[in-house]
N, C-alpha and C. Protein backbone atom coordinates (compact mmCIF):
# COMPACT_ATOMS: atom_id res chain seq x y z
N UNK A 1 87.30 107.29 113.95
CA UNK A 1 88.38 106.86 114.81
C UNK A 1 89.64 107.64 114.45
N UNK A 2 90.39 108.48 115.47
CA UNK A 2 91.72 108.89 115.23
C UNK A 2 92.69 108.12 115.12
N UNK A 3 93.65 107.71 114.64
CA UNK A 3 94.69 106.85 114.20
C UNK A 3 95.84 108.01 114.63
N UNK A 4 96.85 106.66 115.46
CA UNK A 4 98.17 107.56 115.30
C UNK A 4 98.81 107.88 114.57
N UNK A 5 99.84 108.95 115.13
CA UNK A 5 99.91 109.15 113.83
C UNK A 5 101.55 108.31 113.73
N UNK A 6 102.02 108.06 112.75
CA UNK A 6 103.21 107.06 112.40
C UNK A 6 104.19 107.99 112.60
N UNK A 7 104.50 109.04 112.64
CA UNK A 7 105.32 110.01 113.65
C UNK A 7 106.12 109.46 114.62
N UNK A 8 104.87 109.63 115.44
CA UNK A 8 105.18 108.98 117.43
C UNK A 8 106.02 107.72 117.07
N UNK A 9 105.91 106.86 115.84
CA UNK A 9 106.48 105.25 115.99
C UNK A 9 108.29 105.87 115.57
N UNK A 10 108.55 104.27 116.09
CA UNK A 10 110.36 104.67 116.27
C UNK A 10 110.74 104.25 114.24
N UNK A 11 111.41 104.80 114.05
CA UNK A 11 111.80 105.53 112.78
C UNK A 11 113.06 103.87 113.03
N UNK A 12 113.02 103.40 111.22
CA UNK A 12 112.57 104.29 110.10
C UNK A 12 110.99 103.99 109.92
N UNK A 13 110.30 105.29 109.28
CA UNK A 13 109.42 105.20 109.01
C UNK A 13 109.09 104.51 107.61
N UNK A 14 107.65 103.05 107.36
CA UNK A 14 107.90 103.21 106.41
C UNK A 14 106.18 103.68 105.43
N UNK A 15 106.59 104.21 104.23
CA UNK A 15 105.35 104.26 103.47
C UNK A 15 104.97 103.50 102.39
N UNK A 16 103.62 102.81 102.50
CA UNK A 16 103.35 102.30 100.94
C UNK A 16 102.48 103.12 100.35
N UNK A 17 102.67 102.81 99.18
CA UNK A 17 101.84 103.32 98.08
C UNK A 17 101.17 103.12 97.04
N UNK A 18 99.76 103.32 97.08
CA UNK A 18 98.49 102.97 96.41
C UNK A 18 98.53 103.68 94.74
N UNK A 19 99.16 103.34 93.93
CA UNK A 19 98.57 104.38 92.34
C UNK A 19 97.27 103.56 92.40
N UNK A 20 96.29 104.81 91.81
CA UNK A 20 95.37 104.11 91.99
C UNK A 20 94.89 104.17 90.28
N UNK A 21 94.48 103.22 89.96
CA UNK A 21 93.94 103.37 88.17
C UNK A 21 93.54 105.27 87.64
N UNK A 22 93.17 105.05 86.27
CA UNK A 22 92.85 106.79 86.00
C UNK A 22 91.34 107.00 87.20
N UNK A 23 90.79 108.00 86.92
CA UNK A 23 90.15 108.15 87.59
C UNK A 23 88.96 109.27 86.93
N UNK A 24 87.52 108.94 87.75
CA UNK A 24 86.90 110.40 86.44
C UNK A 24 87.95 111.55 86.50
N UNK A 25 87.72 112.06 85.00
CA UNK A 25 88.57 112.97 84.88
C UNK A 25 90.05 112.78 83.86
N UNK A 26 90.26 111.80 84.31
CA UNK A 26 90.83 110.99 83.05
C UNK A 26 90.83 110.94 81.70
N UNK A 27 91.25 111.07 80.98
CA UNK A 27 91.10 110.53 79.46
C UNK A 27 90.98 108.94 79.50
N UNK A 28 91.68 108.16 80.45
CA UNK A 28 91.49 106.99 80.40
C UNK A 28 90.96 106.41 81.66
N UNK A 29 89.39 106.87 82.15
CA UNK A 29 88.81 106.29 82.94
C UNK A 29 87.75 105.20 82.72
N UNK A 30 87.56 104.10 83.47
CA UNK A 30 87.02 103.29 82.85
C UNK A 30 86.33 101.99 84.02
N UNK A 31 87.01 102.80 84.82
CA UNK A 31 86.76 101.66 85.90
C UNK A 31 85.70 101.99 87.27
N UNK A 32 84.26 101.54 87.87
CA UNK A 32 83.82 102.01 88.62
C UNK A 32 84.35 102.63 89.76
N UNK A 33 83.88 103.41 90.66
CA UNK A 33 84.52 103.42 91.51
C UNK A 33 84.58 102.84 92.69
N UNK A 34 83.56 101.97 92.87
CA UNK A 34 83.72 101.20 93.95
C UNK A 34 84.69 99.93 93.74
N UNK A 35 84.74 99.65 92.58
CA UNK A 35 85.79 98.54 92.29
C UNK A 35 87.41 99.30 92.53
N UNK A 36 87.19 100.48 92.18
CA UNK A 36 88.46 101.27 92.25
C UNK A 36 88.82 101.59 94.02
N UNK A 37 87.42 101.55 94.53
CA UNK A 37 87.21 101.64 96.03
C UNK A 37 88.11 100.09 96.58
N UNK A 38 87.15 99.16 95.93
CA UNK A 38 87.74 98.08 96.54
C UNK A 38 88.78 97.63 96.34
N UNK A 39 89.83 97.87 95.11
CA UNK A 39 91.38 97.49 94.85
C UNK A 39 92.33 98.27 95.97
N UNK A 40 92.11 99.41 95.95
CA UNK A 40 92.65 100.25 97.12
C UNK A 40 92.70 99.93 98.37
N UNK A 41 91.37 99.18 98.70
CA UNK A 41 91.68 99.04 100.44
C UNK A 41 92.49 97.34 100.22
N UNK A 42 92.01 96.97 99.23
CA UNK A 42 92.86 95.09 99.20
C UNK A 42 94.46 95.55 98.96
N UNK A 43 94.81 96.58 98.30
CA UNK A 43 96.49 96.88 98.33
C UNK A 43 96.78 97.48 99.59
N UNK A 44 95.70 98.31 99.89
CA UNK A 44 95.59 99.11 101.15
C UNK A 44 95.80 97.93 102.12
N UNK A 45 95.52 96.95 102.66
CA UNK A 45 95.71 95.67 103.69
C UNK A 45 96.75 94.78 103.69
N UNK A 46 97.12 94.81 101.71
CA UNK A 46 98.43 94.36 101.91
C UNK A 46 99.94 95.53 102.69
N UNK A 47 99.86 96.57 102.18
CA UNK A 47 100.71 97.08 102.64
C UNK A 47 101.07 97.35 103.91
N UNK A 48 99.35 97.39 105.16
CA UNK A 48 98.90 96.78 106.12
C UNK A 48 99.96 96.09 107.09
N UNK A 49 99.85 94.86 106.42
CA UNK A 49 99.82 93.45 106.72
C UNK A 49 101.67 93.24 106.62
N UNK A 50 102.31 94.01 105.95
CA UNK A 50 103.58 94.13 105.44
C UNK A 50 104.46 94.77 106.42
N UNK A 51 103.76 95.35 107.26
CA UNK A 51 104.68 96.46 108.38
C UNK A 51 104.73 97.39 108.17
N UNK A 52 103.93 98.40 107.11
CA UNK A 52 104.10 99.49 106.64
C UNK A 52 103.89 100.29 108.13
N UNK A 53 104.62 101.98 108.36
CA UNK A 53 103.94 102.71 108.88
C UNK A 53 102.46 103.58 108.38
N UNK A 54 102.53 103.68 107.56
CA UNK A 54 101.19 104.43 106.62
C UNK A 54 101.10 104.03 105.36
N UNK A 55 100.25 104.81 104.64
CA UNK A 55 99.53 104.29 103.63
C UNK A 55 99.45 105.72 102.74
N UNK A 56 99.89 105.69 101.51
CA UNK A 56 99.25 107.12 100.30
C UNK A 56 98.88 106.55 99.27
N UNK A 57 97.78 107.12 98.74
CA UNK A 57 96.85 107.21 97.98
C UNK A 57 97.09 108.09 97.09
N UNK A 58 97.35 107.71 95.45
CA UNK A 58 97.82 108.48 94.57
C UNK A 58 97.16 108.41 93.54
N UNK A 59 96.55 109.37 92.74
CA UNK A 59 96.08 109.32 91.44
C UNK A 59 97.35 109.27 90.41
N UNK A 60 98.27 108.55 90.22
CA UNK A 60 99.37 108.49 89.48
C UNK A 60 99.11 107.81 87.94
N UNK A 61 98.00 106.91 87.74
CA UNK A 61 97.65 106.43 86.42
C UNK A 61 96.92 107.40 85.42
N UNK A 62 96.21 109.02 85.73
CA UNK A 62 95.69 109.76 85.70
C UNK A 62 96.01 111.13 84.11
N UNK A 63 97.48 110.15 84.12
CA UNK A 63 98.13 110.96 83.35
C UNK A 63 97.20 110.96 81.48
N UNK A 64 97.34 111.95 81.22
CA UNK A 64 98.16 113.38 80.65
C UNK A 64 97.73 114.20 82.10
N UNK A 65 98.20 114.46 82.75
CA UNK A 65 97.82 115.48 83.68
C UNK A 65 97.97 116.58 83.50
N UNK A 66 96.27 117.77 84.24
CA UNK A 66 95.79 118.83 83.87
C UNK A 66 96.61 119.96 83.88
N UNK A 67 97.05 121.26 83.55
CA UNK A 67 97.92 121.84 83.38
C UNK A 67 97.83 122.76 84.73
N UNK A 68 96.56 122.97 84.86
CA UNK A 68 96.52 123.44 86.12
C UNK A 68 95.78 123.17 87.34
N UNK A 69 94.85 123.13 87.44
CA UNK A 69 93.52 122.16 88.53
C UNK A 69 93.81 121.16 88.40
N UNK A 70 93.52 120.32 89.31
CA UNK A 70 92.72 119.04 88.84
C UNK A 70 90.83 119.19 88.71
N UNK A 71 90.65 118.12 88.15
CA UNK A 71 88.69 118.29 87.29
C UNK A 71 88.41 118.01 89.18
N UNK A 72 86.95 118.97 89.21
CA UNK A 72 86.43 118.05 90.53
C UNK A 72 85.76 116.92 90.78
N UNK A 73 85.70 116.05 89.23
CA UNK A 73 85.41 114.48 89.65
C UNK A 73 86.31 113.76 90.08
N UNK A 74 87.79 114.28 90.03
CA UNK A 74 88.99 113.17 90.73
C UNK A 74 88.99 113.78 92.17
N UNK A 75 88.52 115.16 92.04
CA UNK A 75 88.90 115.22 93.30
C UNK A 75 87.46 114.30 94.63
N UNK A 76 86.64 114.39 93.72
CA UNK A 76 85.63 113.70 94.53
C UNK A 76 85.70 111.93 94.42
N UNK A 77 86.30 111.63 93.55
CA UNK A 77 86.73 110.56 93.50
C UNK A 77 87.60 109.84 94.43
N UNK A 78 88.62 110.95 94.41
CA UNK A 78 89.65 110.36 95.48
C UNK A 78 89.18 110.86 97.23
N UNK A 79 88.20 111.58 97.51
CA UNK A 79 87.69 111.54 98.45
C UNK A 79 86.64 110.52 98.88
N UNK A 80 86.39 110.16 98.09
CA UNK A 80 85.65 108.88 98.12
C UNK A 80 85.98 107.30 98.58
N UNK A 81 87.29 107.09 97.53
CA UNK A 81 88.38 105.93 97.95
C UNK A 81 88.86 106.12 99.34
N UNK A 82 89.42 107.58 99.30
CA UNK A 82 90.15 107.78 100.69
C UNK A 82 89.32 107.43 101.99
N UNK A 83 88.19 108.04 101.87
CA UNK A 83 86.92 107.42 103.17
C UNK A 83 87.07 106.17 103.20
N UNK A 84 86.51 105.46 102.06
CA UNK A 84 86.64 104.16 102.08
C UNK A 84 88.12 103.52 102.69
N UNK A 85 89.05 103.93 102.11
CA UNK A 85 90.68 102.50 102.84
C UNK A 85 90.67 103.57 104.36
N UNK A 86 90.01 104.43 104.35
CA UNK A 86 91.09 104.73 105.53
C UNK A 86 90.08 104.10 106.86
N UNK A 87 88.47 103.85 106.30
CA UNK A 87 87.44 103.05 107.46
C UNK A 87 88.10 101.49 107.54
N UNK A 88 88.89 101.27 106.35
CA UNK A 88 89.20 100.01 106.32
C UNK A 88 90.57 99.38 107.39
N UNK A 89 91.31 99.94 107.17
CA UNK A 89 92.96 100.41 107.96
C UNK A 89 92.94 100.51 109.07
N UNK A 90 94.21 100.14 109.90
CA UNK A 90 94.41 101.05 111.18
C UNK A 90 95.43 101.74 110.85
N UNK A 91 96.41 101.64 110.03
CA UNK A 91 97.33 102.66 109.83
C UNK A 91 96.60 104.06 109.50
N UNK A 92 97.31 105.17 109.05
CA UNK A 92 97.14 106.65 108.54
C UNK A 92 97.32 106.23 107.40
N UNK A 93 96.32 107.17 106.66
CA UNK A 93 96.18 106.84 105.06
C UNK A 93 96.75 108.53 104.87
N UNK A 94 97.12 108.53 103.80
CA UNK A 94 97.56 109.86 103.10
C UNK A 94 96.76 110.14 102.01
N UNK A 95 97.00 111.50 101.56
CA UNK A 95 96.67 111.88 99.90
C UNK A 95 97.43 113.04 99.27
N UNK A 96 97.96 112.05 97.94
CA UNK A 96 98.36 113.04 96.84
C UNK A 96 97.93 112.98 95.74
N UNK A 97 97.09 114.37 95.19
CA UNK A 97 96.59 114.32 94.47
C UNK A 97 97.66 115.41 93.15
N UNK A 98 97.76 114.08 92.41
CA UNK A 98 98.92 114.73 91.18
C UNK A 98 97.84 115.65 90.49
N UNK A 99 98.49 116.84 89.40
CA UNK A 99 99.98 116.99 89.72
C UNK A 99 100.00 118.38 90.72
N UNK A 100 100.48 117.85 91.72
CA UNK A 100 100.70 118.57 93.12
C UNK A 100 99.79 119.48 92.95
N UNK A 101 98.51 119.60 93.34
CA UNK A 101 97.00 120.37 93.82
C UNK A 101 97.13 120.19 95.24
N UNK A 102 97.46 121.38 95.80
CA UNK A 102 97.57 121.32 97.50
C UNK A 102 95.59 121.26 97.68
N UNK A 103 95.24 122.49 97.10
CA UNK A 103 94.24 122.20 97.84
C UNK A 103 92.95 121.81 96.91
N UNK A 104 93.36 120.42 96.36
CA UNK A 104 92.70 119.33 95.42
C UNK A 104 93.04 118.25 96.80
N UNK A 105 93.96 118.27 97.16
CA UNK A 105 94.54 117.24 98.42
C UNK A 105 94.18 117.28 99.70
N UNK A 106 94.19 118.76 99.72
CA UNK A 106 93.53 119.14 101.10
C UNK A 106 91.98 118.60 101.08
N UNK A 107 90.94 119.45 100.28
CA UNK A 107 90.03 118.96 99.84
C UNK A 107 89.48 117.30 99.86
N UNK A 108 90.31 116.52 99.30
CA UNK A 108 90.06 115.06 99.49
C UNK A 108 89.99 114.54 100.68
N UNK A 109 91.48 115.16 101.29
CA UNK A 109 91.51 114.35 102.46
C UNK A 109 90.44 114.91 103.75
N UNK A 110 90.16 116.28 103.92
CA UNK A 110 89.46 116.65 104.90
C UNK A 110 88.08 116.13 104.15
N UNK A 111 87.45 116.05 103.60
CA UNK A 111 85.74 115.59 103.04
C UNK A 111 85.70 113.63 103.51
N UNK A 112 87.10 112.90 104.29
CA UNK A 112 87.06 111.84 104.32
C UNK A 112 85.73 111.26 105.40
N UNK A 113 85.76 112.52 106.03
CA UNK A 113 84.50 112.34 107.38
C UNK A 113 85.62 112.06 108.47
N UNK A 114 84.42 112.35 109.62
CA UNK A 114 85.53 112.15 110.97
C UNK A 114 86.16 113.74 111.31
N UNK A 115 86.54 113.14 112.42
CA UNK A 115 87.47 114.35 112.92
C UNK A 115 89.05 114.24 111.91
N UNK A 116 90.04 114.67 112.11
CA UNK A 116 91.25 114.47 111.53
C UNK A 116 92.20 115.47 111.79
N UNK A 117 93.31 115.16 111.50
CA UNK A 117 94.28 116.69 111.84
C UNK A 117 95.10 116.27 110.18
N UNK A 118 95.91 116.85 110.11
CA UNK A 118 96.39 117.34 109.05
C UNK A 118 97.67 117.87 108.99
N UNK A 119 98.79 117.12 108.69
CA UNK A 119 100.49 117.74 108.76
C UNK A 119 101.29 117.81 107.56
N UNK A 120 101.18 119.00 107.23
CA UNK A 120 101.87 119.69 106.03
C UNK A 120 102.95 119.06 105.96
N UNK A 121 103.80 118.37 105.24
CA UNK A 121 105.48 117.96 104.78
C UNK A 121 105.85 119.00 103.96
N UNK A 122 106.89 118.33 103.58
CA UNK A 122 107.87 119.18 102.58
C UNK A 122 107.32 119.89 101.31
N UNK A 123 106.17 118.96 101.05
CA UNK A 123 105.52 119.49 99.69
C UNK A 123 104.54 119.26 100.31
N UNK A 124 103.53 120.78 99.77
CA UNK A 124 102.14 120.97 100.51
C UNK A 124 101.09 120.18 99.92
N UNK A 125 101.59 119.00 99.23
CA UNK A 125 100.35 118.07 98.49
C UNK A 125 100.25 116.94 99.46
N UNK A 126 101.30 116.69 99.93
CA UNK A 126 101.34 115.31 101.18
C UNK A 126 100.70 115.99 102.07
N UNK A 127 99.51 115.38 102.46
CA UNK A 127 99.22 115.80 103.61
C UNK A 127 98.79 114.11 103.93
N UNK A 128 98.86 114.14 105.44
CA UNK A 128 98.74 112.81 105.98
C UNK A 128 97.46 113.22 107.09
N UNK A 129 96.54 112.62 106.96
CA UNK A 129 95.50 112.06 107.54
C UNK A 129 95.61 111.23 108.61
N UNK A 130 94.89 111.88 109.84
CA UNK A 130 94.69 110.51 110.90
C UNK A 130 93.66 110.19 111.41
């Protein structure tokens, strides 16, 4: 399903935001991922449910973060979650994948399945998903 995109809506726009626990790849991962699946779309519904315009998805608990890549188990990780909240949602889900991996982000978000488009912001790690 294409989702609008929160653009078109009358401004201000607003965003919530998902940190999501470490993640493989982590020094401090620990948590499945479907449980990590399922905390995401339950914050994911609150923010929902709140009036948000969209939704991002952040590996922010993740830290010491890698000096340069990110590992490709977060990145498959967070392509994973992201499929998951964004089947869950009607808003646009986002992804940033710290520390700023454009195309660790790109990557996540296009592998979500579906068709999708894709709009570069200010920093080429936001990319927003619809």
């Amino acid at each position: 399903m294409i989702k609008p995109s929160f653009l078109s809506q009358q401004q201000p726009w607003l965003i919530g935001v998902v940190h999501l626990p470490p993640l493989p790849g982590s020094p401090r991962f620990s948590i499945a991922i479907e449980e990590i699946s399922k905390m995401a779309v339950h914050d994911g519904h609150l923010i929902e449910e709140s009036g948000m315009s969209a939704v991002i998805l952040e590996n922010f608990q993740d830290s010491p973060f890698r000096k340069d890549r990110v590992a490709p188990e977060t990145i498959a990780a967070m392509a994973v979650i992201t499929s998951t909240v964004s089947r869950e949602l009607s808003i646009p889900v986002g992804i940033n994948i710290l520390r700023n991996d454009a195309l660790a982000a790109l990557s996540g978000a296009r592998s979500r399945g579906g068709g999708g488009c894709y709009r570069q912001r200010s920093r080429p790690t936001n990319i927003e998903v619809v």
